[in-house]
N, C-alpha and C. Protein backbone atom coordinates (compact mmCIF):
# COMPACT_ATOMS: atom_id res chain seq x y z
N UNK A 1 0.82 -1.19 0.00
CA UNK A 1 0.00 0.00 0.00
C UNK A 1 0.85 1.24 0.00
N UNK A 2 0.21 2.33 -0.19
CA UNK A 2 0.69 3.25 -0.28
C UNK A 2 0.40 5.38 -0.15
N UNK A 3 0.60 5.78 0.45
CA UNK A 3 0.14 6.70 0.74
C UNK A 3 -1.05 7.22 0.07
N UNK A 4 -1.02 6.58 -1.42
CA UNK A 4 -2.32 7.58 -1.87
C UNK A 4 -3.39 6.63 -1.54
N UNK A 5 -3.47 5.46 -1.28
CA UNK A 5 -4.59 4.58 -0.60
C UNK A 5 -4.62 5.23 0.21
N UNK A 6 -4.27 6.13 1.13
CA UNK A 6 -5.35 6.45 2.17
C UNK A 6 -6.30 7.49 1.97
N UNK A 7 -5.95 7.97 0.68
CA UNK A 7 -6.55 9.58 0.28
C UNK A 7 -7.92 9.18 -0.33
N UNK A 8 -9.04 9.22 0.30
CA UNK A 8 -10.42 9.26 -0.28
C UNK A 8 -10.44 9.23 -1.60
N UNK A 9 -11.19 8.93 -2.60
CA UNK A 9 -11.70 9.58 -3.95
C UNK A 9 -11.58 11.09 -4.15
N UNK A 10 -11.29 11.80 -4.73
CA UNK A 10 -11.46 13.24 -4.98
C UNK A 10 -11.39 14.16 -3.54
N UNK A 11 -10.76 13.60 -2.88
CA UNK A 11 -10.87 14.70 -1.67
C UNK A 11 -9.05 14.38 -0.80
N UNK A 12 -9.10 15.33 -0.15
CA UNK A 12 -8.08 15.29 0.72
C UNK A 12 -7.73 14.22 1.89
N UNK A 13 -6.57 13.79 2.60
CA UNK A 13 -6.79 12.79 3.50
C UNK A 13 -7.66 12.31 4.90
N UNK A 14 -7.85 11.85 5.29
CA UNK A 14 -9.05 12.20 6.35
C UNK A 14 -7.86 12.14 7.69
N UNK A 15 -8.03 13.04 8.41
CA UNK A 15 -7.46 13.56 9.74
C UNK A 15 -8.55 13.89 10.73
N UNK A 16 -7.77 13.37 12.02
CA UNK A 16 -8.48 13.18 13.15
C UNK A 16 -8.81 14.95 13.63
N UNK A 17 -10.23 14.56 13.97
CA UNK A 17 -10.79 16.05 14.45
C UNK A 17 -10.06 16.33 15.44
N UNK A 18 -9.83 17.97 15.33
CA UNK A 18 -8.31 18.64 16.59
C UNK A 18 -9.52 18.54 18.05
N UNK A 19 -8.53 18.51 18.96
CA UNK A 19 -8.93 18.16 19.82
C UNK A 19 -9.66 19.71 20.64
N UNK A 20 -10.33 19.23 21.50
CA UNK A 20 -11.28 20.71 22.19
C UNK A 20 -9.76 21.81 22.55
N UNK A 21 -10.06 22.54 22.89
CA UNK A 21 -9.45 23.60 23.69
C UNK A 21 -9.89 22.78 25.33
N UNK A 22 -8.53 23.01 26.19
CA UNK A 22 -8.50 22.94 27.23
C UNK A 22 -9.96 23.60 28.07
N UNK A 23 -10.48 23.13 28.82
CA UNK A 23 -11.65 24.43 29.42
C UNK A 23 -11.12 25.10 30.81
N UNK A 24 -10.96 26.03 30.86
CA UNK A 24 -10.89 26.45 32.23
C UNK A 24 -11.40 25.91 33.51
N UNK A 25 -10.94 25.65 34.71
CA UNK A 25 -11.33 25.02 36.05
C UNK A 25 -12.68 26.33 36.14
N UNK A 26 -13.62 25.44 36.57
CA UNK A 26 -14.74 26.22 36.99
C UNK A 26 -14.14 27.08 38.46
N UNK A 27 -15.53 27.74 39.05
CA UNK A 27 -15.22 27.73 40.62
C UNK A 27 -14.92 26.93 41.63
N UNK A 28 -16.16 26.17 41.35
CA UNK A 28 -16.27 24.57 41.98
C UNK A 28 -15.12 24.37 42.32
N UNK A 29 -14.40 23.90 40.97
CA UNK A 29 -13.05 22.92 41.13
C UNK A 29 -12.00 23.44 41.29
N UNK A 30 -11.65 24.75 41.30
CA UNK A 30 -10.46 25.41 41.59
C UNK A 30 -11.12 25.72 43.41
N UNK A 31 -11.75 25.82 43.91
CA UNK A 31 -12.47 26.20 45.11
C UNK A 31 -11.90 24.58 45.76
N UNK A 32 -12.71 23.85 45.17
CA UNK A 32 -12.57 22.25 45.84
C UNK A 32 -11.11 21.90 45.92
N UNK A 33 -10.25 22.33 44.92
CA UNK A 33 -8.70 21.76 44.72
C UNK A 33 -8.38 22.46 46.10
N UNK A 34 -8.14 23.63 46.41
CA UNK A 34 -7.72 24.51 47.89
C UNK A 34 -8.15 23.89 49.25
N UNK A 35 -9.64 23.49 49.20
CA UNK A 35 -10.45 23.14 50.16
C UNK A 35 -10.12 21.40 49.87
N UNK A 36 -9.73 21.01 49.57
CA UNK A 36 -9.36 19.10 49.84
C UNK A 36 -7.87 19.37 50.15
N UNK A 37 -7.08 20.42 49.93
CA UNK A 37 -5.65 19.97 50.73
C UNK A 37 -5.82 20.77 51.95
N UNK A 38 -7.01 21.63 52.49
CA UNK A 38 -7.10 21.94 53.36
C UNK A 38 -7.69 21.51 54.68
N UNK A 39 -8.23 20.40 53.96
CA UNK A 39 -9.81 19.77 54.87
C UNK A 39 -8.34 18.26 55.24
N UNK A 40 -7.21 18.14 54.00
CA UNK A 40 -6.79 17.30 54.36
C UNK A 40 -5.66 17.22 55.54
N UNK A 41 -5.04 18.42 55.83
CA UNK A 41 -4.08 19.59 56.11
C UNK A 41 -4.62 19.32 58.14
N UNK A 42 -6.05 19.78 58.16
CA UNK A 42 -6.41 19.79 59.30
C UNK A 42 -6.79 18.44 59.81
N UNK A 43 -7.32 17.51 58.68
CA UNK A 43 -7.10 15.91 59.79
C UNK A 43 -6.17 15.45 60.16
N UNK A 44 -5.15 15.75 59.31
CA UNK A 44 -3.18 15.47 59.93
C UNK A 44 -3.19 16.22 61.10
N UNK A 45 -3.24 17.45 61.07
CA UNK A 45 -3.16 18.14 62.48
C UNK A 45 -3.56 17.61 63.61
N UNK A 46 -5.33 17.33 63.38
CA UNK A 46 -6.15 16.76 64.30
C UNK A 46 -5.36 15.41 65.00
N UNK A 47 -5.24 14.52 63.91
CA UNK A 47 -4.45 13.55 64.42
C UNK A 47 -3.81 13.21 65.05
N UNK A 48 -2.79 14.12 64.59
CA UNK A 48 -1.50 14.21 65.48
C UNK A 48 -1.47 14.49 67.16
N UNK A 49 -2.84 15.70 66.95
CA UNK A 49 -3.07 16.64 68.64
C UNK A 49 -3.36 15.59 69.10
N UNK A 50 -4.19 14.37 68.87
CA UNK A 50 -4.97 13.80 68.93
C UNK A 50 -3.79 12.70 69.75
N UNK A 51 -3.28 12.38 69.04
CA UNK A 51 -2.59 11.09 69.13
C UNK A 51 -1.70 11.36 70.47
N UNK A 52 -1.06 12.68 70.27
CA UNK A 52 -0.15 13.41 71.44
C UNK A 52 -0.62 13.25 72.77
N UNK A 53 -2.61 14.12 72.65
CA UNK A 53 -2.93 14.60 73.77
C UNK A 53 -4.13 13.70 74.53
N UNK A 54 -4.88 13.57 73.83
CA UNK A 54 -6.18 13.13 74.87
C UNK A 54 -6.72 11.57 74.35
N UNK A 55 -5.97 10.96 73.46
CA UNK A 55 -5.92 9.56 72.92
C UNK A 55 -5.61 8.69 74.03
N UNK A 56 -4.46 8.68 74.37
CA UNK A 56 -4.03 8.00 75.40
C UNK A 56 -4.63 7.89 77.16
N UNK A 57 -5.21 9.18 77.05
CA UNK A 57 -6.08 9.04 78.83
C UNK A 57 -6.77 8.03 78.59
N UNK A 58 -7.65 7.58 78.40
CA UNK A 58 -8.95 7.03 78.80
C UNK A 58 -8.15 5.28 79.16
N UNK A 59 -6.96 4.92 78.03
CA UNK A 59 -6.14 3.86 78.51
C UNK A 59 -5.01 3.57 79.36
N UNK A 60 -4.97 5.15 79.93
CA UNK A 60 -4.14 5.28 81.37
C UNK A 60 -5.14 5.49 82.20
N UNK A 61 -5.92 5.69 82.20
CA UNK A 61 -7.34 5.88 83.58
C UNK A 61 -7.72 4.08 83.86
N UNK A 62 -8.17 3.84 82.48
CA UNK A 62 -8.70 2.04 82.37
C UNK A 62 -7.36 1.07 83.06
N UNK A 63 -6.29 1.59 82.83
CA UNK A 63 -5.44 0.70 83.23
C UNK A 63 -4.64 1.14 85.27
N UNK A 64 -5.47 2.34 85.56
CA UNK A 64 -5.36 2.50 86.59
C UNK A 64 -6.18 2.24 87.92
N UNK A 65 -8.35 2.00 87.12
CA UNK A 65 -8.74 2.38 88.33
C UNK A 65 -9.43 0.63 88.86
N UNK A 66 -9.08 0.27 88.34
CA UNK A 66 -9.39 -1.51 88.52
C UNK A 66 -8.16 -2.19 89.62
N UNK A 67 -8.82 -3.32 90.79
CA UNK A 67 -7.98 -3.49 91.58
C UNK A 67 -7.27 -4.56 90.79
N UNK A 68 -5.76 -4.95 91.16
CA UNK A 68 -4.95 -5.46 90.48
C UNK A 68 -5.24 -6.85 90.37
N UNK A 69 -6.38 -7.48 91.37
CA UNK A 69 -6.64 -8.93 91.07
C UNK A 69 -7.36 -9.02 89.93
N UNK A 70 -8.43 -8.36 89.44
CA UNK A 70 -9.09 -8.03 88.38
C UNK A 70 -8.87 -7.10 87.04
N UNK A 71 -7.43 -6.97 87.10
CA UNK A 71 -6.98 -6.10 86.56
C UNK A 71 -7.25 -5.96 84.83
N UNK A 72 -6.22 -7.11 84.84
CA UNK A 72 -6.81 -7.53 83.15
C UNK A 72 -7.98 -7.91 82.58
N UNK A 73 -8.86 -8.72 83.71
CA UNK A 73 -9.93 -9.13 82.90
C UNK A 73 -10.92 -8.00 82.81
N UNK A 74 -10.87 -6.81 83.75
CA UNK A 74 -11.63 -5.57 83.71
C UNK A 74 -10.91 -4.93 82.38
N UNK A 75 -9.61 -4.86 82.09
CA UNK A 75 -9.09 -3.77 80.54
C UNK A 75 -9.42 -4.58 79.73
N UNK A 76 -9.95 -6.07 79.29
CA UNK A 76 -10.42 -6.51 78.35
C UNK A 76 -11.47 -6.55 78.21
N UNK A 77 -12.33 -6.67 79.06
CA UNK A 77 -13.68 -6.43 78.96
C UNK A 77 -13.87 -4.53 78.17
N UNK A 78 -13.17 -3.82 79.03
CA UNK A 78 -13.40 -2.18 78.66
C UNK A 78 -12.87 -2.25 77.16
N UNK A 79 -11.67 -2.73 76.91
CA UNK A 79 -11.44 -3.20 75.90
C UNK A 79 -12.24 -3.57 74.41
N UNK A 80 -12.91 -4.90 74.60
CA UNK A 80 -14.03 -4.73 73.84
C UNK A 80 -15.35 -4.49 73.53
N UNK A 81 -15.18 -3.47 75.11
CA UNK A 81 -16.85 -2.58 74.26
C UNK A 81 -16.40 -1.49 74.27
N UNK A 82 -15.12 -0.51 74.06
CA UNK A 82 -14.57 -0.01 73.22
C UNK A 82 -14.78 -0.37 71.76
N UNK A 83 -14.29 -1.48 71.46
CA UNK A 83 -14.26 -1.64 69.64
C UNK A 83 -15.51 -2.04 69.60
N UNK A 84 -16.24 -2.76 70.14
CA UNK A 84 -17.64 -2.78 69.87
C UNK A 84 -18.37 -1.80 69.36
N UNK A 85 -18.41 -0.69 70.58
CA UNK A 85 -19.19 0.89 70.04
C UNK A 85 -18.65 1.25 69.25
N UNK A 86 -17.23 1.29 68.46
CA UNK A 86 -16.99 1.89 67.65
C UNK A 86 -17.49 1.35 66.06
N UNK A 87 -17.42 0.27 66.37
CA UNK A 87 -17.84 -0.62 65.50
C UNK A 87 -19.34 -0.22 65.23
N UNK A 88 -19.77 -0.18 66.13
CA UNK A 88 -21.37 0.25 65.95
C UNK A 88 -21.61 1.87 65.25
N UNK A 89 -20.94 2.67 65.84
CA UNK A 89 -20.64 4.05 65.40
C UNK A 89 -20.17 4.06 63.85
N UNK A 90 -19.21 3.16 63.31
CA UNK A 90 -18.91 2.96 61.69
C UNK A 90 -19.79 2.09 61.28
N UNK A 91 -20.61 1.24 61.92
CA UNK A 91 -21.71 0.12 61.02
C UNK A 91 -23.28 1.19 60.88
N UNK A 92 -23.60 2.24 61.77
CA UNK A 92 -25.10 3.01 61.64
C UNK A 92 -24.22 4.14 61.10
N UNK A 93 -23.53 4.80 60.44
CA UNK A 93 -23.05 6.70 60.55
C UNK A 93 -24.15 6.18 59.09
N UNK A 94 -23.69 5.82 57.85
CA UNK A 94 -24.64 5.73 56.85
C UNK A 94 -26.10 5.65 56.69
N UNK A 95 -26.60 4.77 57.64
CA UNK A 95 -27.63 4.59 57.66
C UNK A 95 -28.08 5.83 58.48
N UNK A 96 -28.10 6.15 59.69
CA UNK A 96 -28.21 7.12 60.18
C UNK A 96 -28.19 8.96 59.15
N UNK A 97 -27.19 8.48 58.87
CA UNK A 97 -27.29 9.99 57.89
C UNK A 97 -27.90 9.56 56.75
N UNK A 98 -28.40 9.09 56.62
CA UNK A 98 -29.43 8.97 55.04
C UNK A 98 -30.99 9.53 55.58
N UNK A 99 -31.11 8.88 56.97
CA UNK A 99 -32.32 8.77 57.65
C UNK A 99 -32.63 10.15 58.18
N UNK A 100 -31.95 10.97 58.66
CA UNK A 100 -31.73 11.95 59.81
C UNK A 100 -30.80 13.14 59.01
N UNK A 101 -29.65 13.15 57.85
CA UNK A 101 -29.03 13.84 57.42
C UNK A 101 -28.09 14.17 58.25
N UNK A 102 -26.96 14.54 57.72
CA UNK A 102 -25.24 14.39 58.18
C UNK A 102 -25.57 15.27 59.20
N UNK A 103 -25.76 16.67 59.59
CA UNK A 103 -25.76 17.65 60.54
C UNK A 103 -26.53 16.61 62.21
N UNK A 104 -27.74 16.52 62.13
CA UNK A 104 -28.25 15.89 62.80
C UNK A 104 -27.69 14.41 63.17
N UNK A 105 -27.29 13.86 62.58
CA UNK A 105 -26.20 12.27 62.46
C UNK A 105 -25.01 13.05 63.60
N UNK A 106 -24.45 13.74 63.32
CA UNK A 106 -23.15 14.53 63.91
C UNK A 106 -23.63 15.24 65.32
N UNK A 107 -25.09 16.02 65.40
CA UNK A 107 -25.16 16.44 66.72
C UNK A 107 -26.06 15.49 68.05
N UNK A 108 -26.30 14.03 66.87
CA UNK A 108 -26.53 12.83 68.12
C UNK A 108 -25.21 12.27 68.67
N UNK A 109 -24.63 12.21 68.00
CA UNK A 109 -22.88 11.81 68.45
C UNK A 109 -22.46 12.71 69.32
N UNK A 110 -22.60 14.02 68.98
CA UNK A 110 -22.03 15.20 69.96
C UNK A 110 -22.79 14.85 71.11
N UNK A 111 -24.67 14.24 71.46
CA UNK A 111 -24.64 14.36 72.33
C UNK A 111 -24.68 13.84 73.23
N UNK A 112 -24.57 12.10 72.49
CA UNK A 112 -24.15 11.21 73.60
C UNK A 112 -22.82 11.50 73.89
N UNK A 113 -22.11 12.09 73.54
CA UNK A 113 -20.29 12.57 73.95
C UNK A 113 -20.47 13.02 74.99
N UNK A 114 -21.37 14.53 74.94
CA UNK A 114 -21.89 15.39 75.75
C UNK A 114 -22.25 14.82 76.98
N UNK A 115 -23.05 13.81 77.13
CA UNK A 115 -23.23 13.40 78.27
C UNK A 115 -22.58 12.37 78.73
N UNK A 116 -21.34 11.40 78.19
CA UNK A 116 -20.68 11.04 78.85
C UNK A 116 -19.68 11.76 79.38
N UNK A 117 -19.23 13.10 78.55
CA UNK A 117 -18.36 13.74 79.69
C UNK A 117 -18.82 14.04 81.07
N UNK A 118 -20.49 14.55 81.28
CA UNK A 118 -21.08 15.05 82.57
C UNK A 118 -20.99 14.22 83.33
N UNK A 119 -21.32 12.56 82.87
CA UNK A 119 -21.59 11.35 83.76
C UNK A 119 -20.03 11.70 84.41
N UNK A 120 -19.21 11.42 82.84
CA UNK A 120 -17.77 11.10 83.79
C UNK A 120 -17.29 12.18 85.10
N UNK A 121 -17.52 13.61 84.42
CA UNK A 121 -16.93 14.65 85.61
C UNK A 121 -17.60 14.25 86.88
N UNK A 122 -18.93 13.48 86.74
CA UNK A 122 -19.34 13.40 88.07
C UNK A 122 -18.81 11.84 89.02
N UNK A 123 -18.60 10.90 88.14
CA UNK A 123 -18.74 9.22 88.81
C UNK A 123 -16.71 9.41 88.81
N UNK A 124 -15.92 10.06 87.87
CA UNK A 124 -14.57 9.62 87.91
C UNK A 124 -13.86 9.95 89.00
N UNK A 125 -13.25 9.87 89.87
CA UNK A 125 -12.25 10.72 90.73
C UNK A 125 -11.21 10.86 90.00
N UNK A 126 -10.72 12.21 90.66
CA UNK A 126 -9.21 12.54 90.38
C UNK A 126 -8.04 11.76 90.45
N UNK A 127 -7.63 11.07 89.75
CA UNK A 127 -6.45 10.30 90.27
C UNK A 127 -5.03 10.93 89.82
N UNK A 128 -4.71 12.36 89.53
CA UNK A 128 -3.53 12.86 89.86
C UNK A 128 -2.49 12.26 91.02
N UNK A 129 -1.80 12.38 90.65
CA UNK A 129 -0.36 11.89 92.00
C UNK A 129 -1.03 11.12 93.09
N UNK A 130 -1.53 10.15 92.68
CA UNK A 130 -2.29 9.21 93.34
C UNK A 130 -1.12 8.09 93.51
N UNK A 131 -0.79 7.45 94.04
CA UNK A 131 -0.38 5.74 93.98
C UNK A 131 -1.49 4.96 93.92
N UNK A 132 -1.17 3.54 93.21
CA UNK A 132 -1.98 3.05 92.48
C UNK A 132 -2.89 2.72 93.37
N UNK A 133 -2.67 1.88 95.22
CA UNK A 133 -3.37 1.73 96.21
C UNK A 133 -3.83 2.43 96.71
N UNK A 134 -3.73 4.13 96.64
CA UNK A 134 -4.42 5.46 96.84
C UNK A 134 -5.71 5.28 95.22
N UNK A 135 -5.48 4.74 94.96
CA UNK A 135 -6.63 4.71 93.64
C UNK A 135 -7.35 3.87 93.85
N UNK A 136 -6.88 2.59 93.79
CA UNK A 136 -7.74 1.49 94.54
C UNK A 136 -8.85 1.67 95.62
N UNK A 137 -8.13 2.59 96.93
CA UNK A 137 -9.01 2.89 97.99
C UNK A 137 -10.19 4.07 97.59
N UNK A 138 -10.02 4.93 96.57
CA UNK A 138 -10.91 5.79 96.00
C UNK A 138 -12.57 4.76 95.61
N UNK A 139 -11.89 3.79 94.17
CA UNK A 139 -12.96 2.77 94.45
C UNK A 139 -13.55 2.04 95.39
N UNK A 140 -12.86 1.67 95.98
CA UNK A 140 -13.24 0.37 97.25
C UNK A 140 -14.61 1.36 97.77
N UNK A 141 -14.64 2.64 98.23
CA UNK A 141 -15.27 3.79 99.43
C UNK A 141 -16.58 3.37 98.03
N UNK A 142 -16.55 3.52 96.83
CA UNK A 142 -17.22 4.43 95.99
C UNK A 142 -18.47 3.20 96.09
N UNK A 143 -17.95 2.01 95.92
CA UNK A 143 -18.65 0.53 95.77
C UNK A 143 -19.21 -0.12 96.70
């Protein structure tokens, strides 16, 4: 074959239609590009505070206020209804926000939070510079 086989009958060669012009980023997406490394920017942050600061109490409290004969089998039990609820919290957020919508989904969470902090400020004692048998005796009085 040969080049003029590709040339139509009486007409010129057939060439691929030029391609569009680039389109400009709308608002949307130049808006969204800023706002996803920003939204991503602050869960690293979060994380991190997170991981630093108030992550770790609740498994230095659990591993403090249980007497030592019962020690472990009380952090495993707390243990897994920890991952339980959470589990429950990632198995309903969908269903829940389909039902109720994300805002409302988010301020039932806030307010069972809400009221386990009140329960806690009220049922936890202080166990600052406590020894562990100064902690122990806090429970023993409470029970």
């Amino acid at each position: 074959r040969t080049a003029a086989a590709a040339v139509p009958p009486g007409g010129p060669p057939l060439a691929p239609p030029p391609a569009p012009p680039p389109r400009p980023p709308s608002g949307n997406e130049a808006v969204c590009g800023a706002t996803g490394w920003l939204s991503l920017a602050g869960m690293v942050l979060y994380l991190l505070a997170f991981g630093l600061g108030m992550s770790p109490i609740p498994w230095t409290v659990n591993s403090e206020i249980y007497p030592l004969s019962v020690r472990s089998l009380c952090v495993g039990i707390a243990t897994a209804t920890n991952w339980t609820v959470n589990f429950v919290v990632a198995a309903s957020f969908l269903s829940l926000e389909q039902a109720m919508g994300a805002a409302a989904t988010f301020w039932m969470y806030g307010a069972f939070a809400a009221a386990g902090l009140v329960w806690l400020w009220f049922a936890l004692p202080e166990t600052a510079n406590k020894s562990l048998e100064e902690i122990e005796k806090l429970f023993e009085r409470r029970s």
